[in-house]
Protein backbone atom coordinates (compact mmCIF):
# COMPACT_ATOMS: atom_id res chain seq x y z
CA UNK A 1 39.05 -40.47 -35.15
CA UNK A 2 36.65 -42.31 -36.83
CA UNK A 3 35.93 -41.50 -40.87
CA UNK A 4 32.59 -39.75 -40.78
CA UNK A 5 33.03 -38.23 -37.04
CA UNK A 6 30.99 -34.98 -37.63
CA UNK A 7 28.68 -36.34 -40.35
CA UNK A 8 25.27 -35.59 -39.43
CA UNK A 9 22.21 -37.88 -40.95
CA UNK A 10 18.78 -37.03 -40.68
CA UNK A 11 16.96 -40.25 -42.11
CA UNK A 12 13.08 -41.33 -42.26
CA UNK A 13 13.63 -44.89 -41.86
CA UNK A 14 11.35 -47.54 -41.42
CA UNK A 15 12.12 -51.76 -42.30
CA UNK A 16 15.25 -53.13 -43.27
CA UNK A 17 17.09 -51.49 -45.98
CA UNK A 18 17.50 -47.92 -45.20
CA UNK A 19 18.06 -48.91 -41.20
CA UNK A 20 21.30 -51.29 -42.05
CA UNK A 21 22.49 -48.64 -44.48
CA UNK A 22 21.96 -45.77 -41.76
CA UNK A 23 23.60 -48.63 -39.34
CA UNK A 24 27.24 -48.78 -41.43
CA UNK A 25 27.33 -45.09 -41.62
CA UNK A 26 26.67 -45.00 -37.70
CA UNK A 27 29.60 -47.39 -37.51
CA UNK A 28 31.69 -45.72 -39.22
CA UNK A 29 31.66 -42.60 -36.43
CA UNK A 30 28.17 -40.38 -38.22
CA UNK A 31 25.48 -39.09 -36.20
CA UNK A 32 22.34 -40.91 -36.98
CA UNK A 33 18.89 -39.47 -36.06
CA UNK A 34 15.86 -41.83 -37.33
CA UNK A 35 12.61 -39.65 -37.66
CA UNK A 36 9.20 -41.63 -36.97
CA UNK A 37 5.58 -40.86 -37.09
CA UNK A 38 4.59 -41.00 -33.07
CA UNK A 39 1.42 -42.60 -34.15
CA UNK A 40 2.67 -45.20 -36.67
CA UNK A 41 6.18 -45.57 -36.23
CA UNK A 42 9.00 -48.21 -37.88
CA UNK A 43 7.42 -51.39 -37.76
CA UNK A 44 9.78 -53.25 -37.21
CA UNK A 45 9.79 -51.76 -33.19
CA UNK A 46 6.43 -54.54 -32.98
CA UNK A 47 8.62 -57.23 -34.22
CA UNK A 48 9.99 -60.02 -32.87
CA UNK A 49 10.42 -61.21 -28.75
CA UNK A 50 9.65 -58.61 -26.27
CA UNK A 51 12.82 -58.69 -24.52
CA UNK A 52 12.40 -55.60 -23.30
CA UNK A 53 8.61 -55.70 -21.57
CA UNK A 54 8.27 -52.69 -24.31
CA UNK A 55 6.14 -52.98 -27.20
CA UNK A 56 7.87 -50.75 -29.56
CA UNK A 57 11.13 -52.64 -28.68
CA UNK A 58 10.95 -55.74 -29.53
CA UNK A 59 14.22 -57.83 -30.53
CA UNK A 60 14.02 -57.68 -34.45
CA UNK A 61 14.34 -53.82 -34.41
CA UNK A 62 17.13 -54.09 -31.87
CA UNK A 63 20.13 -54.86 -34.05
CA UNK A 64 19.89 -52.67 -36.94
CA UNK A 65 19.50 -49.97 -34.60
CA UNK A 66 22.28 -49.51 -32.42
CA UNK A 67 24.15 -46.28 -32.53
CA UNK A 68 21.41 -44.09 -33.42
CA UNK A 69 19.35 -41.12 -31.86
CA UNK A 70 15.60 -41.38 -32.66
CA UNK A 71 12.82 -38.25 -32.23
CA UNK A 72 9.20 -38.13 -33.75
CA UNK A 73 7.52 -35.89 -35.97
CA UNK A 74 4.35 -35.59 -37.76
CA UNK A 75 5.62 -34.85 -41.30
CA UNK A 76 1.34 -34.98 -42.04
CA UNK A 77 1.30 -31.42 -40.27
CA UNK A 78 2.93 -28.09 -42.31
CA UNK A 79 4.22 -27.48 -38.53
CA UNK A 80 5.74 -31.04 -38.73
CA UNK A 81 7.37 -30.22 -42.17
CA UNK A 82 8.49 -26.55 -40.65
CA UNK A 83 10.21 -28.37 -37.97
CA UNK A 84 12.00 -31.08 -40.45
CA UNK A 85 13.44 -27.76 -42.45
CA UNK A 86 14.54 -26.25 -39.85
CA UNK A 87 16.45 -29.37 -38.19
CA UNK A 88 17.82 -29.90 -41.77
CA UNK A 89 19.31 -26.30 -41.53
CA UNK A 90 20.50 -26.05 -38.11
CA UNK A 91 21.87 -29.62 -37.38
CA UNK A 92 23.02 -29.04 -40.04
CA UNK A 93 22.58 -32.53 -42.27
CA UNK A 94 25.12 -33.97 -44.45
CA UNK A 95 23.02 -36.43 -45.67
CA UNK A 96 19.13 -36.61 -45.58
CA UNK A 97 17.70 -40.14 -46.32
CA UNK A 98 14.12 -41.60 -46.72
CA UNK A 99 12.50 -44.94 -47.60
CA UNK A 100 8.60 -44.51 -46.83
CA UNK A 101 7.30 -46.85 -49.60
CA UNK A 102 7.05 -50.48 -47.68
CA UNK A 103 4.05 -51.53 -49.29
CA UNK A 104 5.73 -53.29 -52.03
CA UNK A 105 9.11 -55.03 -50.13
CA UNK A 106 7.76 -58.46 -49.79
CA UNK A 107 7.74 -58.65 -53.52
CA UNK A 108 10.94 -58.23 -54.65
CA UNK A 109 12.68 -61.43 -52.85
CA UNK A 110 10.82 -62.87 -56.27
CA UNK A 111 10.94 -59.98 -58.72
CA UNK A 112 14.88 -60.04 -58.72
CA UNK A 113 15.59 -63.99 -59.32
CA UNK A 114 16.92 -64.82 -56.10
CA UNK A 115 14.20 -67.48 -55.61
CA UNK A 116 14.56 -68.80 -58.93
CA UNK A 117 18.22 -70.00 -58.06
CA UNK A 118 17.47 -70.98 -54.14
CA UNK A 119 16.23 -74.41 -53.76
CA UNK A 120 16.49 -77.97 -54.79
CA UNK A 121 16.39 -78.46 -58.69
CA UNK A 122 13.00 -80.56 -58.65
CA UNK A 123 11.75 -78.75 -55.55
CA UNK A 124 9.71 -75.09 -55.11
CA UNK A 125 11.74 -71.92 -55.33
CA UNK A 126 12.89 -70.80 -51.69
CA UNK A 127 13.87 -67.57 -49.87
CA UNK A 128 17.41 -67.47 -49.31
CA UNK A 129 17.92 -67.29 -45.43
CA UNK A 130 18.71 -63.52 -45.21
CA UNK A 131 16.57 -60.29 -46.73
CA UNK A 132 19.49 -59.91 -48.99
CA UNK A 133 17.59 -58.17 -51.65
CA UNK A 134 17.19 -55.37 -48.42
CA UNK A 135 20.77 -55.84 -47.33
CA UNK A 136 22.05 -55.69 -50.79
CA UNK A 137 20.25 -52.25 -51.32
CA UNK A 138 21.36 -50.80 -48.43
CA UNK A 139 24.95 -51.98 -49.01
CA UNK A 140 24.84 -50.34 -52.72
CA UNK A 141 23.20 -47.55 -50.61
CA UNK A 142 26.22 -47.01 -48.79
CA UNK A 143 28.74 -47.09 -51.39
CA UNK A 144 26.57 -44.36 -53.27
CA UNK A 145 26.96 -42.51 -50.28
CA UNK A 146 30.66 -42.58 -49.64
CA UNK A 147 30.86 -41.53 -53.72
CA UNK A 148 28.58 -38.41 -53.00
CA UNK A 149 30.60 -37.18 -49.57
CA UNK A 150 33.89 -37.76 -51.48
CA UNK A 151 32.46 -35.65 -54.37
CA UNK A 152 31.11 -32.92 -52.16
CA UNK A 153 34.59 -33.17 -50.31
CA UNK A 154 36.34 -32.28 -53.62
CA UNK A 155 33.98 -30.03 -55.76
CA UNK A 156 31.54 -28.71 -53.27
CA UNK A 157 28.31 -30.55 -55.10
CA UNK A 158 26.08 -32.11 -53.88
CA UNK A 159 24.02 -35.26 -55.01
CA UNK A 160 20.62 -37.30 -55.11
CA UNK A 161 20.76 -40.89 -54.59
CA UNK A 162 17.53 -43.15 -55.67
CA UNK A 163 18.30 -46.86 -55.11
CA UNK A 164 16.16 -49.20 -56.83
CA UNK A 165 15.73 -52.54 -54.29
CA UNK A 166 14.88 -54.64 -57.83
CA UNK A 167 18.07 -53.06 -59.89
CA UNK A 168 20.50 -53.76 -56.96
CA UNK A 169 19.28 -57.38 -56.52
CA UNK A 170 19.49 -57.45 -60.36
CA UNK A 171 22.89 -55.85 -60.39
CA UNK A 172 24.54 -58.99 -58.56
CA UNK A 173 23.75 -61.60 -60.92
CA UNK A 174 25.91 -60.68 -63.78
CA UNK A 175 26.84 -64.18 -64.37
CA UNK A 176 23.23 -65.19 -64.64
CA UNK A 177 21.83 -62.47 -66.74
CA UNK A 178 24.89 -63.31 -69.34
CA UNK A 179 24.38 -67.05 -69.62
CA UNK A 180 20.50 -66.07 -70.01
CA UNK A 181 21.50 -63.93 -72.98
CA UNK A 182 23.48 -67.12 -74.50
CA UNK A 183 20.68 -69.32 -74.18
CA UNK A 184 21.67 -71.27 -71.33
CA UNK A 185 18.93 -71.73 -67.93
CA UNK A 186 20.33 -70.83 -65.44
CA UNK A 187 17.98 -72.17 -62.46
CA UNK A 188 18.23 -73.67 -58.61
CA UNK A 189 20.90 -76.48 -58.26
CA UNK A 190 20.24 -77.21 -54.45
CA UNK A 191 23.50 -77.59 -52.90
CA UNK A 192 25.10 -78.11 -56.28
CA UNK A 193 27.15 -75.36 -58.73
CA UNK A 194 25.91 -75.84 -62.28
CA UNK A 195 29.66 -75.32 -63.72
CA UNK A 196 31.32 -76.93 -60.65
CA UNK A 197 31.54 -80.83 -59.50
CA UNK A 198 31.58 -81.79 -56.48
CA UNK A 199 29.83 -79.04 -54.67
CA UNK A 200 27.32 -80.12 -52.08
CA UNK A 201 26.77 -80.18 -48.10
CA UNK A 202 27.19 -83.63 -47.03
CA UNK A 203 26.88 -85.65 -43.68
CA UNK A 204 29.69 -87.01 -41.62
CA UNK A 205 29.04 -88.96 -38.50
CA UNK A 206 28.31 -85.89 -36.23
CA UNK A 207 27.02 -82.98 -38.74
CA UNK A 208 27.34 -81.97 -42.15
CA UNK A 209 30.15 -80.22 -43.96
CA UNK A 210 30.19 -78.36 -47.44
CA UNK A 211 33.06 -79.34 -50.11
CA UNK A 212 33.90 -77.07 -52.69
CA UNK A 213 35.89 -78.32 -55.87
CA UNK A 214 36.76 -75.32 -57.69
CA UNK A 215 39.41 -77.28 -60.56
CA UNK A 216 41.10 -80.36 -61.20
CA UNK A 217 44.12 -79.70 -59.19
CA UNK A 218 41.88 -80.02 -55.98
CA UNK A 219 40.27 -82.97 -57.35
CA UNK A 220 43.08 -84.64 -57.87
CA UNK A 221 44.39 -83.79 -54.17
CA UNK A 222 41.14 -84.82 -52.64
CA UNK A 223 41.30 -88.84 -54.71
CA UNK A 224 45.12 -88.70 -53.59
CA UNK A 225 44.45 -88.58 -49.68
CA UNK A 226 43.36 -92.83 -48.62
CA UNK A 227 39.52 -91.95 -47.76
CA UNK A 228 38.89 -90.92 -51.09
CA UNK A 229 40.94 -92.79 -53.26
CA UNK A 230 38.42 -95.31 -54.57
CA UNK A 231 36.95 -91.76 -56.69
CA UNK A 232 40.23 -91.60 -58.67
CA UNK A 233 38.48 -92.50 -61.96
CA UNK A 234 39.67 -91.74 -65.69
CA UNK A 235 36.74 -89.74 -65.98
CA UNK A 236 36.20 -88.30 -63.49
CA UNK A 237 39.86 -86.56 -64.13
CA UNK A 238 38.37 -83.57 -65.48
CA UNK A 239 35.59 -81.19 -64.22
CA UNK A 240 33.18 -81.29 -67.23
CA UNK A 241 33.82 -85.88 -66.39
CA UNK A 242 32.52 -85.12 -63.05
CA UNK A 243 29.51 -82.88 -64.01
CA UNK A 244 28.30 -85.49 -66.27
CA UNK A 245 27.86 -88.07 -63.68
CA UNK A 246 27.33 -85.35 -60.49
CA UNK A 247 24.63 -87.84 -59.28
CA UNK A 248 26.95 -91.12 -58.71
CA UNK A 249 29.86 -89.26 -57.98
CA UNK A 250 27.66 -87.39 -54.99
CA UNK A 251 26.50 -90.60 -54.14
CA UNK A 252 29.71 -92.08 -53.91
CA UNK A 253 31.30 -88.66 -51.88
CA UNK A 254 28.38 -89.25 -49.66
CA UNK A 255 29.79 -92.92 -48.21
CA UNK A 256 32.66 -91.82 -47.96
CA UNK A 257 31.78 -88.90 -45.37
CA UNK A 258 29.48 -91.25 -43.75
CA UNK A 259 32.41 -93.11 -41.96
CA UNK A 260 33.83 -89.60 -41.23
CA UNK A 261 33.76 -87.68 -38.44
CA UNK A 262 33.37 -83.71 -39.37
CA UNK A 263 36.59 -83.02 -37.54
CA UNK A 264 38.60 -85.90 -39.42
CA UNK A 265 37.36 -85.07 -42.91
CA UNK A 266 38.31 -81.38 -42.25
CA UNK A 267 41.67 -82.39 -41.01
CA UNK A 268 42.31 -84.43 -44.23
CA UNK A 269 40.53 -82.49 -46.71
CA UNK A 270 42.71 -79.15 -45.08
CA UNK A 271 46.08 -80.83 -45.28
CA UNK A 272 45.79 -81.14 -48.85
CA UNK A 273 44.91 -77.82 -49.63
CA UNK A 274 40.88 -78.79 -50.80
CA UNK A 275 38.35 -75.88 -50.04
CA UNK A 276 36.14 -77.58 -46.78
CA UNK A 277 34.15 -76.22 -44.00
CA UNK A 278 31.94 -77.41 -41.44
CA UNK A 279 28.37 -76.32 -41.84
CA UNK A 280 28.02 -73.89 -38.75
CA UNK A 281 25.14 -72.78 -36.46
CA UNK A 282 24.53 -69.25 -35.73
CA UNK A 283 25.90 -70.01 -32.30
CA UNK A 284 29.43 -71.94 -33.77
CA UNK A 285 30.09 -68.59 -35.90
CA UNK A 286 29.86 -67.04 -32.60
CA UNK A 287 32.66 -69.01 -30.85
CA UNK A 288 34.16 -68.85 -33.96
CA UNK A 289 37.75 -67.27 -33.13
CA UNK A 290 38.14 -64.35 -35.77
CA UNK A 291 34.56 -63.70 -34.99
CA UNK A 292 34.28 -63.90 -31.45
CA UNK A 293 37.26 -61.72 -30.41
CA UNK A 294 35.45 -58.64 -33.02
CA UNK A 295 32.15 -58.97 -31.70
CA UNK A 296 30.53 -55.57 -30.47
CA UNK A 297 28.67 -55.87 -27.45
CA UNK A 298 26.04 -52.98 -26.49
CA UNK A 299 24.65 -52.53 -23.37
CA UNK A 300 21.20 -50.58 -22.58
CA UNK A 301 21.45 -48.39 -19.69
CA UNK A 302 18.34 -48.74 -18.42
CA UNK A 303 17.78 -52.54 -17.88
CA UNK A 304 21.56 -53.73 -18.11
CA UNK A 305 20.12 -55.86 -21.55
CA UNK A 306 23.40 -56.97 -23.38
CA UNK A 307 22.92 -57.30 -27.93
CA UNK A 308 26.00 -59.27 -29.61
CA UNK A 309 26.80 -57.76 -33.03
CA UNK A 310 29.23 -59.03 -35.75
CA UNK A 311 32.06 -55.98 -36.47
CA UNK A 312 32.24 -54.46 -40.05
CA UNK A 313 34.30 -56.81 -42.10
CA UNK A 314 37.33 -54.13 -42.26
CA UNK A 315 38.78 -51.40 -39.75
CA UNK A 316 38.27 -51.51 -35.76
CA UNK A 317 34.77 -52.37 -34.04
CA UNK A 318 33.12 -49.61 -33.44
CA UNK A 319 31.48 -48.72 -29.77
CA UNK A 320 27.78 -48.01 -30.22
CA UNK A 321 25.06 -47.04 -28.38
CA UNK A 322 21.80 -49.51 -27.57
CA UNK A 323 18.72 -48.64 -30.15
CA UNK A 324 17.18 -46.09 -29.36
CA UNK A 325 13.48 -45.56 -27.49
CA UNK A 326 10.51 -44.42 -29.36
CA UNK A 327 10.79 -40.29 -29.66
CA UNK A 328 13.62 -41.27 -27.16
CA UNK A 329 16.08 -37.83 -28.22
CA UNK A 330 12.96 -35.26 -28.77
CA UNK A 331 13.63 -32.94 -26.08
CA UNK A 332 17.97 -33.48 -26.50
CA UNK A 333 17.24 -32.76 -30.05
CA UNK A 334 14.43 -30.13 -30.80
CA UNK A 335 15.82 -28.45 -27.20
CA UNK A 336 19.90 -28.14 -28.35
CA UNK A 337 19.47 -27.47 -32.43
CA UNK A 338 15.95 -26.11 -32.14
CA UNK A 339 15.98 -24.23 -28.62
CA UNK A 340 12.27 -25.63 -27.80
CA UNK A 341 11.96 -25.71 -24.08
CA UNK A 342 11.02 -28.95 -22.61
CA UNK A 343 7.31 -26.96 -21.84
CA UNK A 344 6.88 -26.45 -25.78
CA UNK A 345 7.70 -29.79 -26.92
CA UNK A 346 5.31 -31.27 -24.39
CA UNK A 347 2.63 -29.21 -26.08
CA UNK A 348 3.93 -30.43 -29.54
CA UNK A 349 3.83 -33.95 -28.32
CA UNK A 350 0.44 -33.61 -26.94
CA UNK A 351 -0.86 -31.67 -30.25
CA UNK A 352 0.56 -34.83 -32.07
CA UNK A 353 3.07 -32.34 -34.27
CA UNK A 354 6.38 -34.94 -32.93
């Protein structure tokens, strides 16, 4: 049985955030039913290739979608917000969600900091290769909703949840924040740590890999193997050595991974125990072994179209459904908890009401 088999949640859900949170929760084993205006519904549907020959499914809404029921309803009409009561009663919902305020998302990737530390030190800020200000909200999201199902589980209360995008992009840069309050900058290093030396990406014959020196001990394994013995300096002994003179001693790491293939250097750099990995594609983490062998596959009935998804990092992969059609549950849905014939939704449809 999975954990939240028999949780019901009712969410209006358009973008990123609230969809991934509503995503985990489907994973987990709850009933997810996303609630869209007919007229101007998530999006997100408009986004992306149409893999489908469907407008409103396009391949960017696919993925944070899967597992999920999806019905519409025109919460501009009192019948509309007669209806959402009612389904709120009669599902009945355990947890009713709602993010309706997109206007001011493309903002915050800035407003939080995140820019300020992606990017090359004498180069533009740059937006980190995932929404994680969205991500990290809907992950913070999802914790607060555990809490408030754990609470009702053991007093009977319920809760309100308001998750601020801004304070949970904030909330993750505790390090940061603190150094800004001792007067130190904190600010965009490229591929470089500002405490840390060596840190960087670097290229090898045939791609790039990304070393990691966390402490002297590792430093002193990495100048003891042959290929990098010519970096055992006095001062470079010590990490605060190495951070003085990050430039040359990059430069220096840099030859040395030149005459390298990627496989060799992570064979040596392994064996004695220094943090090293190859700088994967999208595809390699795919073929990647503890990836591969977790990766959920979902299937859409209808045209046989196969989406790859990585597992949750901990427990089982969970079997999903494809993302659901536009509206795609209305008659399933206001026909079982409602007990609207197919006749009367029609009408509803065609009165714009869902």
């Amino acid at each position: 049985m999975t954990l939240l088999a028999g949780v019901t949640v009712l969410s209006l859900e358009q973008a990123t955030t609230l969809p991934f949170l509503t995503y985990r929760l489907a994973c987990d084993g709850a009933r997810v039913i996303r609630v869209e205006n007919a007229e101007r519904p998530d999006p997100n549907r408009f986004v992306g290739r149409d893999v489908l020959a469907e407008p409103a499914m396009r391949s960017y809404f696919l993925p944070n979608n899967c597992g999920k029921e999806a019905i519409t309803l025109n919460l501009g009409d009192p019948e509309g917000q007669s209806l959402l009561r009612e389904l709120i009663v009669k599902l009945p919902v355990d947890v009713f969600a709602c993010n309706q305020r997109p206007r001011g998302y493309a903002r915050l990737q800035a407003r939080s900091g995140f820019m300020e530390l992606t990017g090359e030190t004498d180069g533009s800020p740059l937006v980190f290769g995932l929404p994680m200000v969205d991500l990290g909200a809907a992950e913070h999201g999802y914790s607060e909703v555990m809490k408030a199902l754990y609470r009702r589980a053991t007093t009977g209360e319920g809760a309100r949840i308001d998750v601020s995008m801004l304070r949970s992009a904030v909330s993750w840069m505790v390090a940061p924040v603190a150094l800004s309050s001792l007067g130190e900058r904190v600010t965009r290093k490229g591929n470089r740590h500002q405490f840390f030396a060596p840190v960087a990406v670097h290229r090898t014959r045939d791609g790039h890999v990304y070393l990691a020196i966390g402490n002297d001990q590792q430093w002193a394994a990495l100048t003891a193997l042959p290929q990098f013995s010519g970096l055992a300096r006095p001062e470079y002994v010590a990490n605060a050595g190495r951070i003085a003179d990050v430039e040359r001693l990059d430069r220096e790491l840099a030859a040395c991974f030149a005459g390298l293939a990627s496989d060799e250097a992570l064979a040596a750099l392994r064996s004695a125990g220094v943090p090293v990995s190859r700088v994967n594609t999208v595809s390699d983490v795919m073929t990647d072994r503890l990836v591969a062998e977790r990766l959920v596959e979902v299937t859409d009935p209808r045209s046989g179209l196969r989406i790859a998804l990585p597992a949750p990092p901990v427990g089982e992969p969970p079997a999903l459904s494809f993302p659901p059609r536009l509206g795609e549950h209305n008659e399933k849905i206001y026909g079982d908890v409602l007990g609207l014939p197919p006749e009367q939704v029609a009408e509803l449809r065609r009165r714009q009401i869902v």
